[in-house]
Every structure is written in structure tokens, then in C-alpha cells.
N, C-alpha and C. Protein backbone atom coordinates (compact mmCIF):
# COMPACT_ATOMS: atom_id res chain seq x y z
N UNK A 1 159.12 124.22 71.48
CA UNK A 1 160.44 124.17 72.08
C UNK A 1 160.73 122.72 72.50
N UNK A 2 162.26 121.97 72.38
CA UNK A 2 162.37 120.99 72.98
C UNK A 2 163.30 121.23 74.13
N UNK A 3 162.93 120.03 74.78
CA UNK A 3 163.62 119.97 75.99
C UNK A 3 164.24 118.76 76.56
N UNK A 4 165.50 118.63 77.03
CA UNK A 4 165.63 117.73 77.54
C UNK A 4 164.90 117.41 79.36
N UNK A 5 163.87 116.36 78.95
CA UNK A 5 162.68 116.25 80.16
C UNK A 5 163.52 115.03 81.28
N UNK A 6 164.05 114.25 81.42
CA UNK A 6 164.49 113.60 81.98
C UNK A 6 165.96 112.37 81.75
N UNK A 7 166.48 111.95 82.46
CA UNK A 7 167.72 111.20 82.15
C UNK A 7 167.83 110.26 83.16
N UNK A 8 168.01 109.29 82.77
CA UNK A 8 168.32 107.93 84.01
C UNK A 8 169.62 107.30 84.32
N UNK A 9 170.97 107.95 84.75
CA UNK A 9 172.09 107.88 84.71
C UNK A 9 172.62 106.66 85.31
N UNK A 10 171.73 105.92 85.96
CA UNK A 10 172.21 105.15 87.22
C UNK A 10 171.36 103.96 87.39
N UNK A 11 171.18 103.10 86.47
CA UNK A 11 169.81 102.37 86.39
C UNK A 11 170.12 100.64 86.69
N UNK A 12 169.83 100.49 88.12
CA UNK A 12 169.50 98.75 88.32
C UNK A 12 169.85 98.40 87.18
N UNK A 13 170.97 97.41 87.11
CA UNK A 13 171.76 96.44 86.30
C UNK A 13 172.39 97.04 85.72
N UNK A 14 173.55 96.49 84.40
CA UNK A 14 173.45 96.82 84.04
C UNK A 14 173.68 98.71 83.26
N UNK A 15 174.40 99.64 83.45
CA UNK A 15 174.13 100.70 82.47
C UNK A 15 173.78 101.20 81.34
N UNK A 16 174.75 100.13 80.35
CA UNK A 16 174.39 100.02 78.67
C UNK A 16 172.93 99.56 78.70
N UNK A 17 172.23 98.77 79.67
CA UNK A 17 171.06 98.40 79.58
C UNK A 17 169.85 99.11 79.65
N UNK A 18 169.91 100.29 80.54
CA UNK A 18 168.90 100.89 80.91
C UNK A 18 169.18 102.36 81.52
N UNK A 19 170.45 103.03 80.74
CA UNK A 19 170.20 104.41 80.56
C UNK A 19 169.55 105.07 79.94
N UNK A 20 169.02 106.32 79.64
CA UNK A 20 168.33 106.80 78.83
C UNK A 20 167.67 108.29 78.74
N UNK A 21 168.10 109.34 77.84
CA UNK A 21 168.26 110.24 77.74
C UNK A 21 166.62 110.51 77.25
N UNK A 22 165.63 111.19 77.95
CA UNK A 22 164.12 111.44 77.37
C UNK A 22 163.84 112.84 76.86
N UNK A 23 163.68 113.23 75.66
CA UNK A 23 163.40 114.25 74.88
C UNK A 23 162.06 114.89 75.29
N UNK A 24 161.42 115.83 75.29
CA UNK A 24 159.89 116.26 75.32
C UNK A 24 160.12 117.60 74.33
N UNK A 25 158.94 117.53 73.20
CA UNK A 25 158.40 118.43 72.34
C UNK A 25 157.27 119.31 73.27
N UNK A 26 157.30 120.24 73.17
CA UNK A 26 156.11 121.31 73.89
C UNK A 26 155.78 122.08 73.33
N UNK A 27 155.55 121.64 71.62
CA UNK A 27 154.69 122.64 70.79
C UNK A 27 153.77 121.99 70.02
N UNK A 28 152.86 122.51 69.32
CA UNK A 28 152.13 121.80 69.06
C UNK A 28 151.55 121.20 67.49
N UNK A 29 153.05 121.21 67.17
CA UNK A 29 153.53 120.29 66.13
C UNK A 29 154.68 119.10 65.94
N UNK A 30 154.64 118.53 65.10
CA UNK A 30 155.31 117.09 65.43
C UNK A 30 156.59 118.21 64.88
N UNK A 31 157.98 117.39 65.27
CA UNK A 31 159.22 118.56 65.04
C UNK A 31 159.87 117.16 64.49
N UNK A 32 160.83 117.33 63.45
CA UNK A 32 161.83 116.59 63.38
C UNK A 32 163.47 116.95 63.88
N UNK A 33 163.64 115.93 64.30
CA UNK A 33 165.06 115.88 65.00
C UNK A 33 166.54 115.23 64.15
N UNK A 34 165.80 115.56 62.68
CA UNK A 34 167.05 115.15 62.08
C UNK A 34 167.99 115.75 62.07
N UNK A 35 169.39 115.53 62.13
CA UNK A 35 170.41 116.28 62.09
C UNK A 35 170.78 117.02 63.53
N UNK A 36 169.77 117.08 64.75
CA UNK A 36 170.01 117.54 65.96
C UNK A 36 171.33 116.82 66.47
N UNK A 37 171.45 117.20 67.61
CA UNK A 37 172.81 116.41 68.10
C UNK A 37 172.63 116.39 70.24
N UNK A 38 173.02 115.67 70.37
CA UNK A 38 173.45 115.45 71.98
C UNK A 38 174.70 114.99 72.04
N UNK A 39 175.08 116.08 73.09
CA UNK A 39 176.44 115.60 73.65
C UNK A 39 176.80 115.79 75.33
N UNK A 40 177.31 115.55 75.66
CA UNK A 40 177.59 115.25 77.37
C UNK A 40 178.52 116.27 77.26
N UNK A 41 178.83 116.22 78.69
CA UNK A 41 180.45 117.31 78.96
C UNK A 41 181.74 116.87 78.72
N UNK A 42 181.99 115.86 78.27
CA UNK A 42 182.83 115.01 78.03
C UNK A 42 183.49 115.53 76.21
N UNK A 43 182.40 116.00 75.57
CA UNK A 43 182.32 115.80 74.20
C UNK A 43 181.64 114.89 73.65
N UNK A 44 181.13 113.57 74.17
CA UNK A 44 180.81 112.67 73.33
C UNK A 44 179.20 112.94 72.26
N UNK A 45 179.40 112.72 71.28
CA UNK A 45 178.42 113.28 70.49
C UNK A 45 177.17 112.08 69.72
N UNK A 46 175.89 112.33 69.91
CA UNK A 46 175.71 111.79 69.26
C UNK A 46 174.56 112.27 68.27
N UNK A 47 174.57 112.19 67.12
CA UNK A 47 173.71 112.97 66.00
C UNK A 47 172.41 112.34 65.49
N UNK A 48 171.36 112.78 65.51
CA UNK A 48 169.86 111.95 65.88
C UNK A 48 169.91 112.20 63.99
N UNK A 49 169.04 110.81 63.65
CA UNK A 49 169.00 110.93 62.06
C UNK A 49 167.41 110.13 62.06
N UNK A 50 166.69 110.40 61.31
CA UNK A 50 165.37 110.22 61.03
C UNK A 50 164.24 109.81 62.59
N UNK A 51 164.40 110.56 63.83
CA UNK A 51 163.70 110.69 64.29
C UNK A 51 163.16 112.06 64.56
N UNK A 52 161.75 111.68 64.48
CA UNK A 52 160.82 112.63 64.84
C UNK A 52 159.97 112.37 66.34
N UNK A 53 159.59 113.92 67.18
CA UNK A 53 158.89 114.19 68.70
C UNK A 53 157.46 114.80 68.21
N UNK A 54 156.45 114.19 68.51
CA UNK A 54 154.73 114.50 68.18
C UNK A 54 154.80 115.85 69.19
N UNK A 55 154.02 116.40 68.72
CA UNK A 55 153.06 117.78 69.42
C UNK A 55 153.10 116.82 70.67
N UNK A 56 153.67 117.74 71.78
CA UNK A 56 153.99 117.28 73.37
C UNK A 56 153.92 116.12 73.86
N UNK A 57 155.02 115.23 72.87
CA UNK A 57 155.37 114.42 73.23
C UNK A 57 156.89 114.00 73.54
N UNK A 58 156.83 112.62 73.78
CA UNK A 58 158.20 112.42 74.01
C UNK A 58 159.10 111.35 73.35
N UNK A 59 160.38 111.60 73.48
CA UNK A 59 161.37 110.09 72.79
C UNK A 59 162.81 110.01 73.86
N UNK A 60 162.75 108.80 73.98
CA UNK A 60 163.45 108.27 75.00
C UNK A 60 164.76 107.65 74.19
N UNK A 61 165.67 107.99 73.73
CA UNK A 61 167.26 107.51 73.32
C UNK A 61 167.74 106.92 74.65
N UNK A 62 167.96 105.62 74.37
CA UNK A 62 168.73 105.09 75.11
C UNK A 62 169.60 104.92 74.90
N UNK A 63 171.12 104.40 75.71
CA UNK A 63 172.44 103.85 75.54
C UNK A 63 172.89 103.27 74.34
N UNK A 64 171.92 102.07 74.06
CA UNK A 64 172.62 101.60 72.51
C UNK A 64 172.13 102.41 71.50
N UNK A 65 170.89 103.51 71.16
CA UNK A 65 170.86 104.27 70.34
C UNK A 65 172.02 105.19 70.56
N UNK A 66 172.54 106.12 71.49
CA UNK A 66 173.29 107.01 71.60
C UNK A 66 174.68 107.26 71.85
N UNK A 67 175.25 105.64 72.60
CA UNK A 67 176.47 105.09 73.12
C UNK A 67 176.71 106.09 74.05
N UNK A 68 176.50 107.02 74.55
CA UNK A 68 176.30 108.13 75.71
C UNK A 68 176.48 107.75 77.27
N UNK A 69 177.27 107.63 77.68
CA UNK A 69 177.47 107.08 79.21
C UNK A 69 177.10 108.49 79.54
N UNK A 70 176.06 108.04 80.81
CA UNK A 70 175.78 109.44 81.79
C UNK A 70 176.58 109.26 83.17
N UNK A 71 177.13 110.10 83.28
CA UNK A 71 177.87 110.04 84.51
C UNK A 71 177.45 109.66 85.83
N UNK A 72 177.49 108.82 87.00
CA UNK A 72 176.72 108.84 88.10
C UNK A 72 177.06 109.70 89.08
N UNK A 73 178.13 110.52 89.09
CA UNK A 73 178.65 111.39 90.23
C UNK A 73 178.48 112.94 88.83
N UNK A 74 177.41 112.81 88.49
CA UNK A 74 177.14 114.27 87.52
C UNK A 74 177.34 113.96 86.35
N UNK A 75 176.58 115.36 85.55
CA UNK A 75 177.31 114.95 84.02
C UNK A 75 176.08 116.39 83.66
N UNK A 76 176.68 117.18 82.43
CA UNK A 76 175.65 117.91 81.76
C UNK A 76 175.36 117.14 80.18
N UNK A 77 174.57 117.52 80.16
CA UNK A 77 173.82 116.95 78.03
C UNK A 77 173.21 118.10 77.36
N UNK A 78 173.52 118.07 76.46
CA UNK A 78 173.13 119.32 75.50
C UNK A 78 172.49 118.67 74.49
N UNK A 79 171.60 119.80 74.40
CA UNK A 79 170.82 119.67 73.06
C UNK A 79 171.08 120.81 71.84
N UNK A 80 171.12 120.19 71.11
CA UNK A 80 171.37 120.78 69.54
C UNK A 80 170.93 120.75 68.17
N UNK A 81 170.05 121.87 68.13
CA UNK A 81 169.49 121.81 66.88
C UNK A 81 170.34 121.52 65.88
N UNK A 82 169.86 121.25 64.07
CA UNK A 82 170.76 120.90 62.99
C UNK A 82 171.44 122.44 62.70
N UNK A 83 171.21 123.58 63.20
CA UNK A 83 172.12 124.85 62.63
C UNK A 83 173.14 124.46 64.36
N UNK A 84 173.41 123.62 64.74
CA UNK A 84 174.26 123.75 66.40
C UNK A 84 174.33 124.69 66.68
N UNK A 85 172.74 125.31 67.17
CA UNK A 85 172.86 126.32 68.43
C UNK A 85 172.21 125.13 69.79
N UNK A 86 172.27 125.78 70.71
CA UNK A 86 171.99 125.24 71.80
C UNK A 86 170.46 125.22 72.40
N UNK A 87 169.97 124.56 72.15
CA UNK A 87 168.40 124.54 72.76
C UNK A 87 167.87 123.97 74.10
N UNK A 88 168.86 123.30 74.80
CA UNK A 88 168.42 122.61 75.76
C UNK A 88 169.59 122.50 76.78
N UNK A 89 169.56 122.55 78.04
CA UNK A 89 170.68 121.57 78.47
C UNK A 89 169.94 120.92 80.11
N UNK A 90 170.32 119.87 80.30
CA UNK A 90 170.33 119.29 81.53
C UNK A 90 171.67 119.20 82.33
N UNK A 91 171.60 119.87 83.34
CA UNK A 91 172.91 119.34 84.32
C UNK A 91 172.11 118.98 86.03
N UNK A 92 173.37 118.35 86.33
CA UNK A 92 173.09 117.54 87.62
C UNK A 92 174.83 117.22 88.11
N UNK A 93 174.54 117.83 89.48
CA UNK A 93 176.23 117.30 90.14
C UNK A 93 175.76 116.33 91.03
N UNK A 94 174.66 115.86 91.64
CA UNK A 94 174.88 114.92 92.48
C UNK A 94 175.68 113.67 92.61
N UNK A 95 175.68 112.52 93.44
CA UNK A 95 175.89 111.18 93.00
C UNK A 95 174.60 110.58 92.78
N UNK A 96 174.41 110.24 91.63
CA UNK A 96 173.31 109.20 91.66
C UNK A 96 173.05 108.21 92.16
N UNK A 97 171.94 107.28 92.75
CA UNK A 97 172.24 106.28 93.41
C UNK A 97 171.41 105.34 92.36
N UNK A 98 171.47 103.70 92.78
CA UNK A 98 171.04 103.42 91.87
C UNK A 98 169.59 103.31 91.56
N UNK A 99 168.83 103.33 90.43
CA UNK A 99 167.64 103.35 90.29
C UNK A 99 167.08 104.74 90.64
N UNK A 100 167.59 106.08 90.71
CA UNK A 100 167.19 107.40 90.29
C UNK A 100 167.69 107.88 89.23
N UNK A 101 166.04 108.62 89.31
CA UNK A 101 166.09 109.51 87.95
C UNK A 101 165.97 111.03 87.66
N UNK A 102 166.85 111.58 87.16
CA UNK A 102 166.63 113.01 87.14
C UNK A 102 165.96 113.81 86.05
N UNK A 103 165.14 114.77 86.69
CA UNK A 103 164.07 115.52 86.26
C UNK A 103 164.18 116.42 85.87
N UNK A 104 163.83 117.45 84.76
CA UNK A 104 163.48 118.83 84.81
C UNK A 104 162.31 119.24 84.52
N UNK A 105 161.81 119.92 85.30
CA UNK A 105 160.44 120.58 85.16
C UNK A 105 160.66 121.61 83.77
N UNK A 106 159.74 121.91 82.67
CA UNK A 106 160.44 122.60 82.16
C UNK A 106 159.42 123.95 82.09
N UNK A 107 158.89 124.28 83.41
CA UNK A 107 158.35 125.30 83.41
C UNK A 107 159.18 126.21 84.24
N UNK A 108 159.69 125.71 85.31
CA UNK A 108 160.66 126.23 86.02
C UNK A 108 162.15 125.99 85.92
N UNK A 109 162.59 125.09 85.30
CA UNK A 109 163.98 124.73 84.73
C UNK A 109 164.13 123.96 85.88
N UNK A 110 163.66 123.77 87.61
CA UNK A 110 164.63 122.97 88.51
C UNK A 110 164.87 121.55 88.16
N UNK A 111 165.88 121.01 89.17
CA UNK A 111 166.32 119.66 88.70
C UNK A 111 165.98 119.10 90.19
N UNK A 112 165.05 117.89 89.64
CA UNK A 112 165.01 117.11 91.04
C UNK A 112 165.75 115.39 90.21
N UNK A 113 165.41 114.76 91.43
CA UNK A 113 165.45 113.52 91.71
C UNK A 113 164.66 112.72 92.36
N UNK A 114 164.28 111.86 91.44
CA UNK A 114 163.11 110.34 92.14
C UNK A 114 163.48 109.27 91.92
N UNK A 115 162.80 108.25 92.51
CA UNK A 115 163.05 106.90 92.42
C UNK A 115 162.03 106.25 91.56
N UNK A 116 162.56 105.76 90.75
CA UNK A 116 161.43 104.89 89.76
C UNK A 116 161.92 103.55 89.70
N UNK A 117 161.29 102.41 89.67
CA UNK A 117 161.58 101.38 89.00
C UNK A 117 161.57 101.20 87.18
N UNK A 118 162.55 100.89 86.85
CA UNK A 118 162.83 100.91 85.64
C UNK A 118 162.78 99.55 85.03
N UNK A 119 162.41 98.65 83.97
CA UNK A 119 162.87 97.53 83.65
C UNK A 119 164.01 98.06 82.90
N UNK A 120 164.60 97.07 82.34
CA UNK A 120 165.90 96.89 81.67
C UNK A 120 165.71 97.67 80.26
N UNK A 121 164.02 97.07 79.45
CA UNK A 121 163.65 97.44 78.24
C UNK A 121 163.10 98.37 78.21
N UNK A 122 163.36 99.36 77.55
CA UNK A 122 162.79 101.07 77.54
C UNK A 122 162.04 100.76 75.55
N UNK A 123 160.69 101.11 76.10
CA UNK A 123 160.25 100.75 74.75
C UNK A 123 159.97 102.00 73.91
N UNK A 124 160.32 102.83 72.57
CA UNK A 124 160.20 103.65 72.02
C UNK A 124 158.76 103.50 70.96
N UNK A 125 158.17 103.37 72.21
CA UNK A 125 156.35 103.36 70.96
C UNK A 125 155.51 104.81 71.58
N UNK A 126 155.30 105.43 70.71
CA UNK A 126 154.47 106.83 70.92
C UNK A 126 152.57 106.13 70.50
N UNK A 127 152.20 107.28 71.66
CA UNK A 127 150.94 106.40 71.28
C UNK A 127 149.79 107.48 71.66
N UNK A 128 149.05 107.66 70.53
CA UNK A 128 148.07 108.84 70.90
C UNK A 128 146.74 108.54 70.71
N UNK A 129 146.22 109.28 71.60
CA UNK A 129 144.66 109.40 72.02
C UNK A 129 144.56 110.45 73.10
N UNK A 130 142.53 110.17 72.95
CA UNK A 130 142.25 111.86 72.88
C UNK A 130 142.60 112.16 74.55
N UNK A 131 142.69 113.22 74.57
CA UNK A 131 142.44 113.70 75.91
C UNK A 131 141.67 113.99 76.59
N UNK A 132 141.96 113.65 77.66
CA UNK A 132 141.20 113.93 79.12
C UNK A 132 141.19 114.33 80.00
N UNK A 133 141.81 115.46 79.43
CA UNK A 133 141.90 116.20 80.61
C UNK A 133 140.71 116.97 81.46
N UNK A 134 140.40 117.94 82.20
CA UNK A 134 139.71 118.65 82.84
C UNK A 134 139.19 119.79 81.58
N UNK A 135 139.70 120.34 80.93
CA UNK A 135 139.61 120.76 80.11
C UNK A 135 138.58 120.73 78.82
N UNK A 136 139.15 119.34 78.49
CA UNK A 136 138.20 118.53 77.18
C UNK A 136 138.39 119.35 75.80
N UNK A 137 139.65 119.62 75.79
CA UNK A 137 139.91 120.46 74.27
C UNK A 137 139.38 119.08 73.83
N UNK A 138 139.85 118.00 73.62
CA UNK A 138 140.17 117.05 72.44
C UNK A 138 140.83 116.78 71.76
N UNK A 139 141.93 117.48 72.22
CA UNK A 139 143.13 117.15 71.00
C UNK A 139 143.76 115.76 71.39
N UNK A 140 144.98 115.81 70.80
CA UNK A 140 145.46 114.30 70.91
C UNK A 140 146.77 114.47 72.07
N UNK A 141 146.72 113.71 72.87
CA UNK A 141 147.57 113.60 73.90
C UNK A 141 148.87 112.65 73.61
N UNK A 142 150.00 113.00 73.23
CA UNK A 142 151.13 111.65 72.87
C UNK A 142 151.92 111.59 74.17
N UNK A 143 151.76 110.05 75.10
CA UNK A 143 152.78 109.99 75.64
C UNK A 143 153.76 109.05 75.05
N UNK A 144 155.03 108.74 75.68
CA UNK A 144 155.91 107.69 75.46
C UNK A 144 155.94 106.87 76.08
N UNK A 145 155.51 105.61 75.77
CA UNK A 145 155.39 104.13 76.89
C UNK A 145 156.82 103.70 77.03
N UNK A 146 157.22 103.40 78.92
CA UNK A 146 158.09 102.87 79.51
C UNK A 146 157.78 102.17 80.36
N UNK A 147 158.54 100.82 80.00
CA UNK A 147 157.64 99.44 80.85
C UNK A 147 158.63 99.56 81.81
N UNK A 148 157.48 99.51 83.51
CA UNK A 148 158.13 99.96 84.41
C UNK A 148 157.73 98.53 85.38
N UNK A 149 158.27 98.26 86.72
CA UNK A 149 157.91 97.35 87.21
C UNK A 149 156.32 97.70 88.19
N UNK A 150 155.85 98.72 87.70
CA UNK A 150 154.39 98.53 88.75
C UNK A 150 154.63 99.04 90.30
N UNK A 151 155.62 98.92 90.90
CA UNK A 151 155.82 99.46 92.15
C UNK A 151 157.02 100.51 92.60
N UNK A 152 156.58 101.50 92.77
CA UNK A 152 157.92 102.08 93.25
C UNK A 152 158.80 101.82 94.86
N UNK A 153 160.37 101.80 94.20
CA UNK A 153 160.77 101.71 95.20
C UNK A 153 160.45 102.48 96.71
N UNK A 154 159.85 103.77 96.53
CA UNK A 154 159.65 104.47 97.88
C UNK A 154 158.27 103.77 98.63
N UNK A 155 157.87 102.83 97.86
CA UNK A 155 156.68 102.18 98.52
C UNK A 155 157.33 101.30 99.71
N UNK A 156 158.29 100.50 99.03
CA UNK A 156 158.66 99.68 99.76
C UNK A 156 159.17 100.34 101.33
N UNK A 157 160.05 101.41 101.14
CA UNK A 157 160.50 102.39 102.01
C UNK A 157 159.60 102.73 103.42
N UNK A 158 158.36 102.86 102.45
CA UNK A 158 157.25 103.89 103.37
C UNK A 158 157.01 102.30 104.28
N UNK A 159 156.58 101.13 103.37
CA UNK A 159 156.31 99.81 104.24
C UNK A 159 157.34 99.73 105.50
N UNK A 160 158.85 99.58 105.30
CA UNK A 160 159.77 99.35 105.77
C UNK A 160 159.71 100.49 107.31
N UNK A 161 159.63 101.69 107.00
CA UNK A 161 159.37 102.96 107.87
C UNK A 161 158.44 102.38 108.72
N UNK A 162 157.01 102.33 108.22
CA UNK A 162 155.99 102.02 109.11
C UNK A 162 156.30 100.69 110.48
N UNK A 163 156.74 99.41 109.71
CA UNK A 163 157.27 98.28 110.27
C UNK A 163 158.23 98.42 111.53
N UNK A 164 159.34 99.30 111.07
CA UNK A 164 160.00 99.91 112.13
C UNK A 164 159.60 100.28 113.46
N UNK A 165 158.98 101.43 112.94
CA UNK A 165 157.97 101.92 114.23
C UNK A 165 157.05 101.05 114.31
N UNK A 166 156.32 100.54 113.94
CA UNK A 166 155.03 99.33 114.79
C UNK A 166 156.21 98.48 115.82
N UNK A 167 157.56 98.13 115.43
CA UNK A 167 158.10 97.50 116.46
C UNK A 167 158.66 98.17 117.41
N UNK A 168 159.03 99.02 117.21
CA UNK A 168 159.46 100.05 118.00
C UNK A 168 158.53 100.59 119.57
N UNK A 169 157.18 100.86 118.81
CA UNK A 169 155.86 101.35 119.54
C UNK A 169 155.59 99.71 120.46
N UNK A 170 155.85 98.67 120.02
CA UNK A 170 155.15 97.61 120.95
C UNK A 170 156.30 97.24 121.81
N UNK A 171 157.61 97.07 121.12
CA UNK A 171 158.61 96.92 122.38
C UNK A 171 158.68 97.98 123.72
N UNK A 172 158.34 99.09 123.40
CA UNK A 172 158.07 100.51 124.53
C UNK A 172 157.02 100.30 124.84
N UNK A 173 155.64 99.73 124.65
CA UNK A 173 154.80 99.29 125.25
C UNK A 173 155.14 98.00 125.88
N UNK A 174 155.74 97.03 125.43
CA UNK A 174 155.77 95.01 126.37
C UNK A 174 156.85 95.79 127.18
N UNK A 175 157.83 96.88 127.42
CA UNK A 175 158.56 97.48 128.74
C UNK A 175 158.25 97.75 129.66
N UNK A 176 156.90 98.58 129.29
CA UNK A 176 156.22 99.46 130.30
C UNK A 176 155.18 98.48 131.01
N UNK A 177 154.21 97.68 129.95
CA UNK A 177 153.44 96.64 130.69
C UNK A 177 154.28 95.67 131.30
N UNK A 178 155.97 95.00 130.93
CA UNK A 178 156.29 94.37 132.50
C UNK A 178 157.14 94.71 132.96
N UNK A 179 156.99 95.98 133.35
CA UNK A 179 157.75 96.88 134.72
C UNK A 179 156.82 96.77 135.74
């Protein structure tokens, strides 16, 4: 089954730069996506031609592959096999802010939202090796590499939080010691 696994509607700099619509395969054969189609709620369409998704993996269409503006105050995307039935859809009404990304689990269908740092360049290289999981089938694990900046923004957050209160906690203490 495919799915639409994630979408980055709202991305530091830039939009045409670093939107990007992420596909996930969850079977356990490579599928081709020729002739599939994505389209937004808008209508805008765009028709996938000689790409192929590995056994549970993923492909990341971005903006200049798809010309696809994602909406930042919402938007739904559909997925479409080459007979156009409907296989997938993602929706989201929030406002996006910038530098979140929306999720679907696709075991449970919910839709969240996180903060990722994104670079600008979303790189479409699939890359497999074995697995390692707990498990130890051995089969081949494909993820999709996205060069990210190394830190997430909620780090900074949690720093910022903590800082707060350390000043907070010593000014209510230098009160109390000169009263």
C-alpha cells in the first residue's frame, strides 16, 4: 500500500525551495508510480512519470518536481493510482508555522505536527542496507536521505525554557536573601 507519509507546507525560506510532498511504500516490493497522480484541493495536478518507491521505502517530490503549492493555513493531497482511484489522502486544517511538518502515522491514520529543521536541499537518493533491527530478519531496509541541519528547533526551545527559569529561580532567591 502507498501512502502519503509526510508533507512540509511551510518551510524556512523560501517555499518553491523546500516544500515537499513524502511518499512511503509499505509492501514489500518495489511499486512503480508511473502514471500515478497528486493533486491538492485546489485541483492542481501533478502526474509522476518514471518514478519508482523500494519495498518500505520512501520518495520525497518536491516543489520544482511537482509545482504543487501546499497551503499554510491547510490544504488536502491525494494520491492516485494510474486506473485514478484514490489510494491515499493527507489533510490538515491547521496554520502552519514556519519550519513544521506534518505527519501521518499510517497505522493509525492521525495527523500530527513537528518541528524539524529542514535545509533548503531535499536530496532524492534511496539507499539500502541490511537491517537492524531487534528482530534481525535481514532484509534490506530503504530509507530516503534528507539533509537536515543536525539540531532541532525544539532543542533550542527546551535551552531557552530552562534559561528562563534558572533566572527566574535566582532572582526569587537574590529577593529573599536581601530582604
Amino acid at each position: 500500500m502507498m501512502y502519503i507519509n509526510e508533507l512540509s507546507p511551510n518551510p524556512v525560506g523560501k517555499d518553491t525551495e523546500g516544500e515537499y510532498i513524502k511518499i512511503y511504500n509499505d509492501s514489500d516490493a518495489l511499486i512503480s508510480l508511473s502514471g500515478w497522480s497528486i493533486k491538492d484541493v485546489s485541483g492542481k495536478t501533478f502526474v509522476v512519470l518514471q518514478k519508482s518507491v523500494p519495498a518500505r521505502g520512501f520518495l520525497v517530490l518536491d516543489y520544482q518536481t511537482t509545482k504543487i503549492s501546499l497551503n499554510n493555513s491547510g490544504d488536502t493531497i491525494y494520491l492516485y493510482d494510474q486506473n485514478k482511484n484514490l489510494v491515499d489522502k493527507l489533510e490538515y486544517s491547521q496554520n502552519i508555522s514556519d519550519d513544521v511538518v506534518v505527519k501521518k502515522d499510517i497505522t493509525t491514520g492521525k495527523v500530527s505536527l513537528s518541528s524539524e529543521s529542514i535545509k533548503k536541499e531535499i536530496i532524492e537518493v534511496v539507499e539500502a542496507r541490511p537491517n537492524t533491527n531487534s528482530i534481525g530478519v535481514g532484509e534490506p531496509l530503504t530509507t530516503q536521505v534528507i539533509n537536515g541541519d543536525g539540531i532541532d528547533n525544539l532543542v533550542f526551545i527546551g535551552i531557552g525554557v530552562s534559561l528562563a527559569l534558572a533566572i527566574a529561580f535566582w532572582l526569587a532567591f537574590k529577593k529573599v536573601v536581601d530582604s
